[in-house]
Protein backbone atom coordinates (compact mmCIF):
# COMPACT_ATOMS: atom_id res chain seq x y z
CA UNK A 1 -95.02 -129.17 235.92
CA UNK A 2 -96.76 -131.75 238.40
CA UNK A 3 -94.36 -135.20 238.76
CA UNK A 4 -95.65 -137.88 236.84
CA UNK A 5 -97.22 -140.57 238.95
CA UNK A 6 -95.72 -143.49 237.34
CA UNK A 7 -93.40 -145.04 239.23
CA UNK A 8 -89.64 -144.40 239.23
CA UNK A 9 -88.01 -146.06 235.84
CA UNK A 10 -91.08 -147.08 234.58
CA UNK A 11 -91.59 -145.97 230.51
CA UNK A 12 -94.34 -144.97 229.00
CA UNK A 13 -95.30 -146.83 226.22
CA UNK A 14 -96.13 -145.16 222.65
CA UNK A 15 -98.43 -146.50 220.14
CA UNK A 16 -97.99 -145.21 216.36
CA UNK A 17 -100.67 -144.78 214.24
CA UNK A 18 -101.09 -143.86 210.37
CA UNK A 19 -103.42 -144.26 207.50
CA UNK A 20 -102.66 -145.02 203.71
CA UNK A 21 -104.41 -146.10 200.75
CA UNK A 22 -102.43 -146.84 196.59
CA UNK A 23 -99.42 -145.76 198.28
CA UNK A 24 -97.15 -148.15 195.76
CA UNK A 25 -98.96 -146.20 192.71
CA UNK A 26 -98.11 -143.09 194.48
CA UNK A 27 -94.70 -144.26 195.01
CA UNK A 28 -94.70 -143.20 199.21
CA UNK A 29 -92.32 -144.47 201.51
CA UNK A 30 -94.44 -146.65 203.03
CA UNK A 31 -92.36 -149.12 204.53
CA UNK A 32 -89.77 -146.69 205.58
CA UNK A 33 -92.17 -144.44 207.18
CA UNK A 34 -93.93 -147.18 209.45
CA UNK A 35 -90.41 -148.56 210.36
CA UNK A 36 -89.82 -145.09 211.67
CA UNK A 37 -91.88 -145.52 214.46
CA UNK A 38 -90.82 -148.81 215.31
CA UNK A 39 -87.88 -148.17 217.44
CA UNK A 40 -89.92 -146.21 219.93
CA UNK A 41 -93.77 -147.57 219.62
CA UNK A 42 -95.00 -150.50 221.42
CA UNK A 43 -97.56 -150.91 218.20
CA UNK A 44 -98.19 -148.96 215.15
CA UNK A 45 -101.70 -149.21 213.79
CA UNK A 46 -101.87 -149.18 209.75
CA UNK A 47 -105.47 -148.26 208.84
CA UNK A 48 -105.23 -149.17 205.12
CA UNK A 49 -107.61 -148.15 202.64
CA UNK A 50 -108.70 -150.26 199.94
CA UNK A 51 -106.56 -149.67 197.38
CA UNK A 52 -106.22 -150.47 193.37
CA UNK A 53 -102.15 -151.69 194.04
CA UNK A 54 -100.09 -153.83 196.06
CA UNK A 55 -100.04 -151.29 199.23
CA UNK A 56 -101.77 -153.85 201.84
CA UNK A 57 -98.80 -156.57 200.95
CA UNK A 58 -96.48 -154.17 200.74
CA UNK A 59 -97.48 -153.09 204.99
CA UNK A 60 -97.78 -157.14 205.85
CA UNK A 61 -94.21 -157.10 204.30
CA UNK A 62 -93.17 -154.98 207.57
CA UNK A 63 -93.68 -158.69 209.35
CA UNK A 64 -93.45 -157.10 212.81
CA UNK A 65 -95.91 -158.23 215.24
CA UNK A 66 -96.14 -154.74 216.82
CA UNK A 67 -97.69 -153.84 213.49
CA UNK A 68 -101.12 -154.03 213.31
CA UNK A 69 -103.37 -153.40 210.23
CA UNK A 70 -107.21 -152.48 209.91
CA UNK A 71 -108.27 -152.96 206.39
CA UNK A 72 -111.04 -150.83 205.67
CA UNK A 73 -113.05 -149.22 202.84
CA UNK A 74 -113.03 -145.24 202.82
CA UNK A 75 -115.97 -143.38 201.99
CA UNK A 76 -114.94 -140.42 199.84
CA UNK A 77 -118.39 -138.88 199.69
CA UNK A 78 -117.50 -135.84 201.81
CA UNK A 79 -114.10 -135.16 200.39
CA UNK A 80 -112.71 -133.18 202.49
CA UNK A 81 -113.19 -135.44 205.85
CA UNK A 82 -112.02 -138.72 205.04
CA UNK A 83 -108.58 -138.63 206.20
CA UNK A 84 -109.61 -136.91 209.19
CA UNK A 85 -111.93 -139.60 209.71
CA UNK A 86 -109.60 -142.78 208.91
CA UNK A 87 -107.09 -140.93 210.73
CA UNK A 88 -109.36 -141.15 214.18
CA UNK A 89 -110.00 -144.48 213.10
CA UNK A 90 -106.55 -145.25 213.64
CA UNK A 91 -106.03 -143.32 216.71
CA UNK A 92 -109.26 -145.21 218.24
CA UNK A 93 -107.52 -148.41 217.95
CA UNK A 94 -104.20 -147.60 220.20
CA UNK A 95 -103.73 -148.82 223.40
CA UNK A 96 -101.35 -147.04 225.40
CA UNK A 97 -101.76 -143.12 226.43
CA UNK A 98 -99.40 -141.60 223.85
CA UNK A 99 -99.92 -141.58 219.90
CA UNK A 100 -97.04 -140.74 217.89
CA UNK A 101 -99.09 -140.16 214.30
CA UNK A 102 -97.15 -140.17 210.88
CA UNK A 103 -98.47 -139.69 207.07
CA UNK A 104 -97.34 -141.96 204.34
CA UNK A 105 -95.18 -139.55 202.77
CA UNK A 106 -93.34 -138.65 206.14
CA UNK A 107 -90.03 -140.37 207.56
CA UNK A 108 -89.37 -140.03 211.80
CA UNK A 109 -86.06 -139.71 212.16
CA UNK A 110 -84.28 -141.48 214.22
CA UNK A 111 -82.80 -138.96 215.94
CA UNK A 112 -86.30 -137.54 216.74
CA UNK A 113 -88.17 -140.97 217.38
CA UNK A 114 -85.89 -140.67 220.53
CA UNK A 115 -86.20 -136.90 221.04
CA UNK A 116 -90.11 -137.61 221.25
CA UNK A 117 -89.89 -140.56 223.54
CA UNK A 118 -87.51 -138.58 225.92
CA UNK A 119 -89.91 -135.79 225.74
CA UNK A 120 -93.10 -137.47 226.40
CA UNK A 121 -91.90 -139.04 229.89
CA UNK A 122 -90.60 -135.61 230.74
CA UNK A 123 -94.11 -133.88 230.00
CA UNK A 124 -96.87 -136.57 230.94
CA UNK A 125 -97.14 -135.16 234.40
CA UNK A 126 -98.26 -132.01 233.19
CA UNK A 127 -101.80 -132.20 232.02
CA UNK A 128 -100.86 -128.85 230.04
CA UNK A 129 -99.07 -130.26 227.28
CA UNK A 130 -101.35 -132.26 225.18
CA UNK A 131 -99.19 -132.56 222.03
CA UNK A 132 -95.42 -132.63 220.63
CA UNK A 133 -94.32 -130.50 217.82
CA UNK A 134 -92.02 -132.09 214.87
CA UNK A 135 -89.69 -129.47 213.01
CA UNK A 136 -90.11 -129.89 208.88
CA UNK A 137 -88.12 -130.43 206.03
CA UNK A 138 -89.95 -130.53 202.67
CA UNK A 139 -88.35 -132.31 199.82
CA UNK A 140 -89.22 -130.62 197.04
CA UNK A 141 -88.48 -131.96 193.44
CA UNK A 142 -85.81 -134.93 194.53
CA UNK A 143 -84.36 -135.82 198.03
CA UNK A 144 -81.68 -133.59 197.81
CA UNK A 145 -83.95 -130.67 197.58
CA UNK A 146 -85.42 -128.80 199.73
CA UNK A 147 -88.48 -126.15 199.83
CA UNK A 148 -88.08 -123.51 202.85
CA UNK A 149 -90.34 -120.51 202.19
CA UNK A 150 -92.96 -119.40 204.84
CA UNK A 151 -96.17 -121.38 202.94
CA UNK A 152 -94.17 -124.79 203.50
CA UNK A 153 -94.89 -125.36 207.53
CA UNK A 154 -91.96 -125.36 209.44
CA UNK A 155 -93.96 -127.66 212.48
CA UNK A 156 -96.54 -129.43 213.26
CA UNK A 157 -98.19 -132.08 215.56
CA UNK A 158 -97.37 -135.41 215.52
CA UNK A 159 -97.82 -136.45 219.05
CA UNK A 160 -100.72 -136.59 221.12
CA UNK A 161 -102.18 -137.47 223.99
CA UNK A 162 -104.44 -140.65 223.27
CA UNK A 163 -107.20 -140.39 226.45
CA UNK A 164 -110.96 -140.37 225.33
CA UNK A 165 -111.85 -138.15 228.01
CA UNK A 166 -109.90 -135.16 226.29
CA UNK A 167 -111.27 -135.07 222.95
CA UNK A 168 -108.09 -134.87 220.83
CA UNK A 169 -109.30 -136.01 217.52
CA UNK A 170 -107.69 -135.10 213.94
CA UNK A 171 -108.94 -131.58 212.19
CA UNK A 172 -110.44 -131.73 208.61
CA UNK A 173 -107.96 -133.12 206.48
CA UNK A 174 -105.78 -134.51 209.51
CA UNK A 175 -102.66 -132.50 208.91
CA UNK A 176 -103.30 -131.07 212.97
CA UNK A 177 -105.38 -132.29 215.31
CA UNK A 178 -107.98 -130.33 217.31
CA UNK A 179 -109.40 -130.67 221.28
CA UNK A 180 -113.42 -130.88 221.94
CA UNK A 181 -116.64 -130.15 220.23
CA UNK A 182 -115.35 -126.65 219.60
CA UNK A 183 -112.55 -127.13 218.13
CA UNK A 184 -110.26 -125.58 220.73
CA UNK A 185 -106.57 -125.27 219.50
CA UNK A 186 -104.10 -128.00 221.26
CA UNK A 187 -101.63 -127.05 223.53
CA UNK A 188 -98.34 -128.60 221.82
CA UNK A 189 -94.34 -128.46 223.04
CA UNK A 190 -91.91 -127.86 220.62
CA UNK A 191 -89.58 -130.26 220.15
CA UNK A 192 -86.36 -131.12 218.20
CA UNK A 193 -87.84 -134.25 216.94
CA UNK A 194 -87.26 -133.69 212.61
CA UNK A 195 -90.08 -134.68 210.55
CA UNK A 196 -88.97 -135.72 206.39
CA UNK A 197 -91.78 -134.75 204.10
CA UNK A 198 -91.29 -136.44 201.02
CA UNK A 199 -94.26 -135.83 199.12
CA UNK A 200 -93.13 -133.50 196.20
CA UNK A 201 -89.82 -135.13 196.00
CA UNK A 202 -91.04 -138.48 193.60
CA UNK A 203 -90.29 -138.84 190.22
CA UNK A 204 -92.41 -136.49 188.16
CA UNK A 205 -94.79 -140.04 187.06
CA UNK A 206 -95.65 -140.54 190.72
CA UNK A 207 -96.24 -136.49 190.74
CA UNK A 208 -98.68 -136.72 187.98
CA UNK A 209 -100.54 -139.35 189.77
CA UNK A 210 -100.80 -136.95 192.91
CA UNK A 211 -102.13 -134.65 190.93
CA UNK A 212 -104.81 -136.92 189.04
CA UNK A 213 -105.96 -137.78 192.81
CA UNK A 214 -106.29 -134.72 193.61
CA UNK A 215 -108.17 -133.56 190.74
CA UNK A 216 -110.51 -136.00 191.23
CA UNK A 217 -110.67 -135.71 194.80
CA UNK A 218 -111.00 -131.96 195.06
CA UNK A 219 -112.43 -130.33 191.32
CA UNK A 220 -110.70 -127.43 190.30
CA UNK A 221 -107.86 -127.23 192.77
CA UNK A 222 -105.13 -129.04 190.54
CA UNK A 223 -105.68 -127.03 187.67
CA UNK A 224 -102.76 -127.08 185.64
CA UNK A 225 -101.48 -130.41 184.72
CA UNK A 226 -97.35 -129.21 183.78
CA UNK A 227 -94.63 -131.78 183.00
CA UNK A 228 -92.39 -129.85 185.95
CA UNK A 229 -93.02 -128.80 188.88
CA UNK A 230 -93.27 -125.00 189.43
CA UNK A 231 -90.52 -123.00 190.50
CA UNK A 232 -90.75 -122.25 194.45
CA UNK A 233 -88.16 -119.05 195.49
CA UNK A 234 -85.77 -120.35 198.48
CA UNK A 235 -85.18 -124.04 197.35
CA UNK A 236 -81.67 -125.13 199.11
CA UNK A 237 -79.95 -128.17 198.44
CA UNK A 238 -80.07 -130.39 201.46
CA UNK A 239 -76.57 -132.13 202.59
CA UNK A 240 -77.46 -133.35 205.50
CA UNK A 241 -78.39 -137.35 206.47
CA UNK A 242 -81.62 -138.87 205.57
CA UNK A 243 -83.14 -140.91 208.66
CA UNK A 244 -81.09 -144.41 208.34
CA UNK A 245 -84.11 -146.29 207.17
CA UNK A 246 -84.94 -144.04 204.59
CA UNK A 247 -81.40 -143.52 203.23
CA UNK A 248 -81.56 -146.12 200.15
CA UNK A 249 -85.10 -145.26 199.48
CA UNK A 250 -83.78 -141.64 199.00
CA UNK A 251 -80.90 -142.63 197.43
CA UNK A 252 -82.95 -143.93 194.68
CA UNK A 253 -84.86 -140.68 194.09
CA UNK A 254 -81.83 -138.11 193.11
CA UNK A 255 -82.65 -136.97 190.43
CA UNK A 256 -80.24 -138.27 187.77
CA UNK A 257 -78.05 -135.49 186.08
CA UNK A 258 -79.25 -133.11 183.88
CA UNK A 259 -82.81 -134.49 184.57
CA UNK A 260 -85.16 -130.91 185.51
CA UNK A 261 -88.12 -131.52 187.48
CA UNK A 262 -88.47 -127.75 188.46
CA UNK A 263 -89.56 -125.17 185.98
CA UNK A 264 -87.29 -122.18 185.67
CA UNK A 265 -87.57 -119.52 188.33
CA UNK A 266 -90.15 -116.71 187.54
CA UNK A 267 -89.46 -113.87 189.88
CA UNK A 268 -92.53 -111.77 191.38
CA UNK A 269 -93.59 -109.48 193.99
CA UNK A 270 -94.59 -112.72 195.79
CA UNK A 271 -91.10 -114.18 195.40
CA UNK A 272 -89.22 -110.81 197.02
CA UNK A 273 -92.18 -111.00 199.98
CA UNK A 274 -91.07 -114.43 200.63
CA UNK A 275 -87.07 -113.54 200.41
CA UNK A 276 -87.74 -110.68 202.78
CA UNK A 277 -90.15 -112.40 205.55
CA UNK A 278 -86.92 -115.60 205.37
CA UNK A 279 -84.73 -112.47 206.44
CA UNK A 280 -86.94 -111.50 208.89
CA UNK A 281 -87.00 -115.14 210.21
CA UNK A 282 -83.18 -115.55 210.15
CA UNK A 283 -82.24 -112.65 212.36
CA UNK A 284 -85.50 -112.91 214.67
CA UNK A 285 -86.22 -116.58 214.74
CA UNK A 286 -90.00 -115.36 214.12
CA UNK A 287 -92.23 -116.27 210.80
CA UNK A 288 -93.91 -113.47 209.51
CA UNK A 289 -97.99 -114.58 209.13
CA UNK A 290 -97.18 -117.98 210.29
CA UNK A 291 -100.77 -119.65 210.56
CA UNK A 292 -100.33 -122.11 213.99
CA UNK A 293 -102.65 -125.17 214.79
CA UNK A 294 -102.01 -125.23 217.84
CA UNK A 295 -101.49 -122.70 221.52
CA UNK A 296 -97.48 -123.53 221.98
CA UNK A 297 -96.96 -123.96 225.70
C-alpha cells in the first residue's frame, strides 16, 4: 500500500449519498437510514423523486444542514435504469473523494459507520482499492427475522471512491456499482462494516405495495399476489441489537403474537441444496455459486 499523502492527522471527509421516492407509502426507514450516515459524512445528498406521499417532508424533517436534497422527477421509461441513473445523480453532486451510498430500506450501523471511516483513511493511499464491502443481514418477514440462504447476498458495495477521472458509476439497477465504459468489475475491501436490509421485514400492507410497484414497474415478475410471504428455508431469529437509531423504528415492526406473515415451509430439492451449500459455508467460510460484483482485493 503507498502512504496516503494527506498530511499527518488530517481526515478524510465522506459524503453520503442515496435516492428515494413514496418511501412513507412504502413504509422505509427513511429517516433512520439517512441519520445513519450522519455520524461519519460531512453531507449526505437525498435525491428525492417525486413522489405521491409525504416522503420530501418527511427528509426536510432530518433538519440537518449537512443534508442536502435534489428534488427531481424520474423518468421511468427505461425501467430497468432509473435507479442506476438517480443513483449517479446523487453521487455527481458530492463533494469530497469518498461516497458512502445507502438505499432507503438499509440502516448503517453504527458500529460500521465507524468501521468504514477507519477503513477508508487506512486504504486511500492505495489506488487499488476503489470500494468498501458492507456484510448483510436481511430482515425477512419482521425485524426479528432473518433470511440467510445463499440467494440473499451476504455483501456488497457501499463505498466508493467519488473521482470523475475513474469512472465508478452505479450498475443497472444500482445495487453494485461498476468502473469504465466496459463495465470492469470494482476492486472492493471487505470490511466489518454491517449493513440492515429491511425491505421484506414491513407489515404485510407495505409488502403488498412493494409488490404493486413492482408489478407495474417490471410486468410479469411479481406474479403472484399472496397474503404471506413465501416460506424461505434457513430463516433464524435475530437477537442481536438493531443500529441505535433504528431500534424504535424496529421495535415497532415485531410482528405482534400469533400474527404469520410467512407461509408454511414447503420443503424441496431446492430447500436441501440450500441447507447443504449453508454447511458447506459454515465449515469453509466459502459460498457455493456466490455471484460477486466486484474483484475483492
Amino acid at each position: 500500500m503507498r502512504p496516503s499523502t494527506q498530511p499527518q492527522g488530517f481526515v478524510i471527509p465522506i459524503s453520503g449519498f442515496t435516492i428515494v421516492r413514496n418511501g412513507v407509502k412504502l413504509g422505509f426507514p427513511v429517516v433512520e437510514s439517512i441519520r445513519s450516515l450522519l455520524p461519519v459524512c460531512e453531507e449526505v445528498i437525498v435525491n428525492v423523486g417525486k413522489s405521491d406521499d409525504e416522503t420530501l417532508d418527511l427528509v426536510k424533517s432530518i433538519d440537518d444542514p449537512r443534508v442536502r436534497i435534489l428534488e427531481t422527477e424520474w423518468d421511468f421509461s427505461d425501467r430497468n435504469y432509473v435507479f442506476g441513473r438517480e443513483t449517479l445523480r446523487a453521487m455527481r453532486e458530492c463533494r469530497h473523494p469518498w461516497g458512502i451510498y445507502i438505499q432507503a430500506d438499509e440502516v448503517l450501523h453504527e458500529k460500521g459507520a465507524h468501521e468504514l471511516q477507519r477503513v477508508i483513511q487506512e486504504v486511500d493511499g492505495d489506488p487499488n482499492v476503489e470500494a468498501l464491502l458492507c456484510r448483510y443481514l436481511h430482515f425477512y418477514g419482521d425485524t426479528f427475522t432473518l433470511a440467510t440462504h445463499r440467494r440473499w447476498y451476504r455483501r456488497e458495495i457501499r463505498t466508493v471512491r467519488l473521482d470523475p477521472a475513474l469512472d465508478i458509476r452505479p450498475y443497472q439497477g444500482a445495487q453494485g456499482f461498476r468502473v469504465g465504459p466496459d463495465h470492469r468489475k470494482i476492486r472492493a475491501r471487505l470490511t466489518d462494516a454491517e449493513m440492515f436490509h429491511y425491505g421484506w421485514a414491513r407489515p404485510p400492507e407495505y409488502i403488498q405495495k412493494k409488490r404493486e410497484f413492482t408489478r407495474d414497474l417490471f410486468p410479469g415478475k411479481e406474479k403472484e399476489q399472496l397474503p404471506l410471504l413465501p416460506w424461505e428455508p434457513l430463516i433464524k431469529p435475530f437477537t442481536g441489537k438493531h443500529p441505535a437509531v433504528a431500534t424504535a423504528w424496529a421495535e415497532q415492526r415485531r410482528a405482534p403474537a400469533g400474527e404469520r406473515r410467512v407461509d408454511d415451509p414447503k420443503y424441496s430439492w431446492d430447500a436441501f441444496r440450500f441447507y447443504l451449500s449453508d454447511v458447506i459455508e459454515r465449515v469453509t467460510g466459502e459460498r457455493v455459486f456466490e455471484f460477486r460484483n466486484y474483484t475483492l482485493v
